[in-house]
Structure formats: C-alpha cells, structure tokens
Protein backbone atom coordinates (compact mmCIF):
# COMPACT_ATOMS: atom_id res chain seq x y z
CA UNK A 1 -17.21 47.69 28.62
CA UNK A 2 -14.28 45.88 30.41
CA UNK A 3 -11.97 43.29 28.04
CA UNK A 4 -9.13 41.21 29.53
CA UNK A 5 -6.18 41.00 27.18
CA UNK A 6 -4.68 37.32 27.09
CA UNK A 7 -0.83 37.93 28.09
CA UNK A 8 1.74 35.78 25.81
CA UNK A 9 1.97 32.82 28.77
CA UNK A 10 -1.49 32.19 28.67
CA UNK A 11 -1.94 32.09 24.89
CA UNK A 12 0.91 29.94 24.97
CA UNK A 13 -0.57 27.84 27.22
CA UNK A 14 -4.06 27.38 24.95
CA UNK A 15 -1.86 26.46 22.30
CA UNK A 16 0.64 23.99 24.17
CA UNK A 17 -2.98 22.02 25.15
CA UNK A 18 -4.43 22.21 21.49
CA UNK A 19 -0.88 20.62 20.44
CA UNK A 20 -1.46 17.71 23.44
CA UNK A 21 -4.74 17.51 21.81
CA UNK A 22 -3.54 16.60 18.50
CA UNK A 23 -1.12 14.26 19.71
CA UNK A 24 -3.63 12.23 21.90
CA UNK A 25 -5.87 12.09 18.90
CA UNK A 26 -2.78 11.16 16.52
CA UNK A 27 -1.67 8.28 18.72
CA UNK A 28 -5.49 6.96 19.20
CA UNK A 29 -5.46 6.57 15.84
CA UNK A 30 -2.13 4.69 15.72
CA UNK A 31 -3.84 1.95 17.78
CA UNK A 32 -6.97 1.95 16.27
CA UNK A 33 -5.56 -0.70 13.56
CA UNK A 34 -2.62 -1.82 15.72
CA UNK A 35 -3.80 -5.69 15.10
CA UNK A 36 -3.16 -4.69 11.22
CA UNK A 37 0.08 -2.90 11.63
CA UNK A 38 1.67 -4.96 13.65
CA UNK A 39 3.39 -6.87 11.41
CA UNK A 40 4.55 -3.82 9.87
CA UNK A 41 6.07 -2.23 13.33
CA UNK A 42 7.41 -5.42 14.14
CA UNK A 43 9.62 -5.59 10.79
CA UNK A 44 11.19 -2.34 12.67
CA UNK A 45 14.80 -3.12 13.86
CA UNK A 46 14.34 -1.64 17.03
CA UNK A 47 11.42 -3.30 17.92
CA UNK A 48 12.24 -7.00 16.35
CA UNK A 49 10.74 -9.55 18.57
CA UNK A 50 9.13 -7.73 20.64
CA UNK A 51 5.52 -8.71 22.32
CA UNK A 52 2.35 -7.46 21.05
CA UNK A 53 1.77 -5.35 24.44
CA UNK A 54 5.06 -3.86 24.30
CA UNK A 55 5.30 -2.70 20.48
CA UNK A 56 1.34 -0.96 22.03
CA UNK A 57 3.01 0.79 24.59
CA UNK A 58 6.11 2.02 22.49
CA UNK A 59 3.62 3.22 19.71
CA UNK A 60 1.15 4.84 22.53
CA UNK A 61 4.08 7.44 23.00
CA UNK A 62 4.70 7.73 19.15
CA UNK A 63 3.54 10.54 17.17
CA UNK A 64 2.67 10.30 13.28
CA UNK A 65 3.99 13.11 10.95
CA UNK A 66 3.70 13.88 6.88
CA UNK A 67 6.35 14.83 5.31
CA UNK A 68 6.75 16.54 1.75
CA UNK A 69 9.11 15.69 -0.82
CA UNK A 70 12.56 17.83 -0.45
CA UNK A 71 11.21 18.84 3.46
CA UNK A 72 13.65 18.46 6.30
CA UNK A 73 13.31 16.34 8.90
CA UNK A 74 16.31 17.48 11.48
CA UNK A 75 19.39 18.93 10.75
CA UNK A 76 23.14 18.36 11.67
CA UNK A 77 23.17 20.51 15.58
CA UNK A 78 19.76 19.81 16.62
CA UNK A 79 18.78 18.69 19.89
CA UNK A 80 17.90 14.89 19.62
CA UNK A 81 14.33 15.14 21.63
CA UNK A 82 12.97 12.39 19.23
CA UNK A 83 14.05 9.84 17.09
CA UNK A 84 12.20 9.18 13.98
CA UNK A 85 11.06 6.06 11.91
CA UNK A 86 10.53 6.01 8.74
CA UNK A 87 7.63 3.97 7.83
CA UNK A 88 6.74 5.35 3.90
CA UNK A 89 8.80 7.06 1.58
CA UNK A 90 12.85 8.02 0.74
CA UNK A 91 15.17 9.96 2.92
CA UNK A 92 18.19 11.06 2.60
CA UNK A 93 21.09 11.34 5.16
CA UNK A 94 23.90 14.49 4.68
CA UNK A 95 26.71 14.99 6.58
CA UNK A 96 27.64 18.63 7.46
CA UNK A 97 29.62 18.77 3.97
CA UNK A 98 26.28 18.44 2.04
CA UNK A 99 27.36 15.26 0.64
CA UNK A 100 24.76 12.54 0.57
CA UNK A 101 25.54 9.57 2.57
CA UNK A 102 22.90 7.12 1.69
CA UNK A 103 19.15 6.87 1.19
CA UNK A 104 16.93 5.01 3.54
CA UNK A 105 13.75 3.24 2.43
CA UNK A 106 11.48 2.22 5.32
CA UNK A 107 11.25 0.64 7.92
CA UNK A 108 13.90 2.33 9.43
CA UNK A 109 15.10 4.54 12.31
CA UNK A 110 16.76 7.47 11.98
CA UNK A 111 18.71 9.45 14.37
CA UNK A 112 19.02 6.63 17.33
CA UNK A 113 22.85 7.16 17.50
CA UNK A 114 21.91 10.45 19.17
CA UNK A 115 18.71 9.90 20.71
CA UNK A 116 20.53 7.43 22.50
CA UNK A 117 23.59 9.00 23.41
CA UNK A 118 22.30 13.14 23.74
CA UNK A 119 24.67 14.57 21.66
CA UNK A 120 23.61 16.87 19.05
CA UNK A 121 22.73 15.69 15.74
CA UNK A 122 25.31 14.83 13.43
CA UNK A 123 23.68 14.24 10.24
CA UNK A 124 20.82 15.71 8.73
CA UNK A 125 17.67 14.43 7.03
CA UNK A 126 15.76 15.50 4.14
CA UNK A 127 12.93 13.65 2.71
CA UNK A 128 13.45 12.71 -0.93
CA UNK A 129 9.70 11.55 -1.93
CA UNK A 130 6.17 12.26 0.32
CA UNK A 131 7.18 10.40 3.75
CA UNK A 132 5.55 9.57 6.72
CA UNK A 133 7.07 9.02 10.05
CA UNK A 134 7.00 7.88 13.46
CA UNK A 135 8.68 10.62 16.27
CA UNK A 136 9.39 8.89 19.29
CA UNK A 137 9.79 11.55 22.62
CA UNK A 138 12.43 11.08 24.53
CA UNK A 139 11.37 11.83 28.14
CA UNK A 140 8.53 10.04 27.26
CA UNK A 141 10.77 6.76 25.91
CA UNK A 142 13.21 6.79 28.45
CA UNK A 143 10.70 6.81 31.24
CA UNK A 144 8.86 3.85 29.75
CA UNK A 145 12.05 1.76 29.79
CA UNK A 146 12.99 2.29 33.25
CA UNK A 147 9.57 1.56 34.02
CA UNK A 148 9.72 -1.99 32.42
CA UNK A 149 13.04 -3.67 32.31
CA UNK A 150 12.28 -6.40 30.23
CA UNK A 151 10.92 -3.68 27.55
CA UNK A 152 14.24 -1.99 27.85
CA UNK A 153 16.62 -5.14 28.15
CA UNK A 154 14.62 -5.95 24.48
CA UNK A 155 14.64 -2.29 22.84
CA UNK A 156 18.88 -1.88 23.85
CA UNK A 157 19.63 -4.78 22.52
CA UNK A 158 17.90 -4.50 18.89
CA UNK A 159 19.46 -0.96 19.11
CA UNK A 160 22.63 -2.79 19.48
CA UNK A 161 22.08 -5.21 16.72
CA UNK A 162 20.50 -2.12 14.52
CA UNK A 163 23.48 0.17 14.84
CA UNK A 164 26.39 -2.50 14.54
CA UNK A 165 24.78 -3.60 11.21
CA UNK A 166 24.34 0.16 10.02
CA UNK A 167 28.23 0.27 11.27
CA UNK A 168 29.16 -2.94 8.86
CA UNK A 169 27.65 -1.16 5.97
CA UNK A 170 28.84 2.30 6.69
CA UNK A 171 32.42 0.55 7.07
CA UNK A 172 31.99 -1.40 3.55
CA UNK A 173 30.86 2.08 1.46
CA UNK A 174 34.38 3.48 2.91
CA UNK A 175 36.19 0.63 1.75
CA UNK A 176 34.00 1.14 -1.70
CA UNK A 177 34.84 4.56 -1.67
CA UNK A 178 38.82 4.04 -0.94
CA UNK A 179 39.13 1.11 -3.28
CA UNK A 180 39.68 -1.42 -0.74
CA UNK A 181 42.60 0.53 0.78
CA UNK A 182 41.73 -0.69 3.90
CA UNK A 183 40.55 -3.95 3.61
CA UNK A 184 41.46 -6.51 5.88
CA UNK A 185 43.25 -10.26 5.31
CA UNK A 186 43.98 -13.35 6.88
CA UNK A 187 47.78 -11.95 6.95
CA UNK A 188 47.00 -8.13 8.05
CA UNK A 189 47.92 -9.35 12.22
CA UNK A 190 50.61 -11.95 11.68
C-alpha cells in the first residue's frame, strides 16, 4: 500500500484556505444585520458621514475578532497590516516604557497613525475587559480607496479630523501632566 505524505507547502496551503474560509463566513455575517448596525458603524470617526453603500463595502473587507480580558492586541514594533476598531469593551494604549497612556472605550480606531503611514507600531494594545473588534486589511483597504475616490476623499478626511482631535487631547494630558508648563497665552508671540 502506497501513501503520499503532504509536504509543509501544501498543508500550508489547506490551512491558508480554511483561514479564507473563516473570514468569508465572518464578514457574511457582518452584513447580515448591516441595516441594524449601521448606526453603530456610522458613530465610527473614520467612517462619519459616510453613505450606506460605502460603510458596506468598508465592512465587506473587515474581519470580526474576540478578545479576552488582559489579551494583546498588537504590540509596540509590529507591522501595521491592519488597523483595528474597537466596537465593545476597554483597551488600553502603552508606550514602549509600559506606562499607560489612556484607555479607549468604543467606537474607536486604534492604530490608524501607522496603518496609514507604514511605520511600525509605536504603541501597544492590551485589552482591559472582554473586547470585540473590527481588523481592517490593508492591501485590501488601500485597494478599495484607489478604486473609489469619493470613498477615499471621505475616509482621509475623517482620518484627518480623527487624528487632529486625538492630537488636541494627547497635547492637553501633557499640559495636565507638566502643570501647564507649556500652556499657551494671548501674550506668548508678541
């Protein structure tokens, strides 16, 4: 009796299509109540005023993950293939001294700054409570905005106003933290 032996590539292979699989099935089942969560993806920074049809074909590319309390999501290093949104639960944000920087409480993205840009992750992100997410490919993103301008013309600009407000707050804790050392007055360019 004759048996073939699978070589690594191939069982690879088996399991790279069992994980496309589970990601077609996960993102059927994102739009299977998209008329109901709508509301909820449109509170989303990123995708603020969007249209119907082009928070579907945002969330068509999205993957849905659990997270358990205390679980990392990404750490400070990491390639950013995927940005994440946080649609149930606490995280927490640590910069590379260990020091937490703030919690986040949903909806909210997380890690745009370098999904955006490509540079390695700067921060990382632990879940503080049972969280569910939102990953967001990036081949698969990118190629969907260059394939609809108005889609993309939309999505940069709420990433705009997303990250200059997260920049206003992140500059007001530093003031916090240096007891208004820095703050600014009428006077300070005179």
């Amino acid at each position: 009796m004759h048996t073939h032996r699978r070589s690594g590539l191939d069982r690879r292979k088996l399991s790279l299509q069992s994980d496309e699989r589970r990601k077609t099935k996960d993102r059927r089942e994102l739009l299977q109540d998209f008329d109901h969560t709508y509301p909820m993806y449109q509170r989303i920074p990123i995708f603020s005023d969007l249209t119907k049809d082009q928070l579907a074909s945002i969330i068509r590319i999205c993957t849905k993950k659990k997270h358990e309390e205390k679980q990392k999501i990404f750490d400070i290093g990491e390639d950013p293939s995927y940005m994440t949104i946080l649609l149930e639960g606490e995280i927490i944000l640590k910069f590379i001294s260990g020091v937490k920087w703030q919690s986040i409480t949903p909806p909210a993205t997380v890690g745009e700054m370098e999904f955006f840009t490509g540079k390695n992750r700067c921060s990382s992100v632990v879940t503080e409570t049972d969280c569910t997410v939102l990953n967001i490919n990036g081949k698969e993103f990118f190629s969907l905005l260059n394939k609809n301008a108005d889609l993309g013309n939309g999505i940069y600009l709420n990433v705009i106003k997303d990250l200059s407000s997260k920049l206003q707050n992140a500059n007001e804790k530093i003031d916090e933290l240096y007891g208004g050392l820095f703050r600014c007055t009428e006077n300070t360019y005179h």
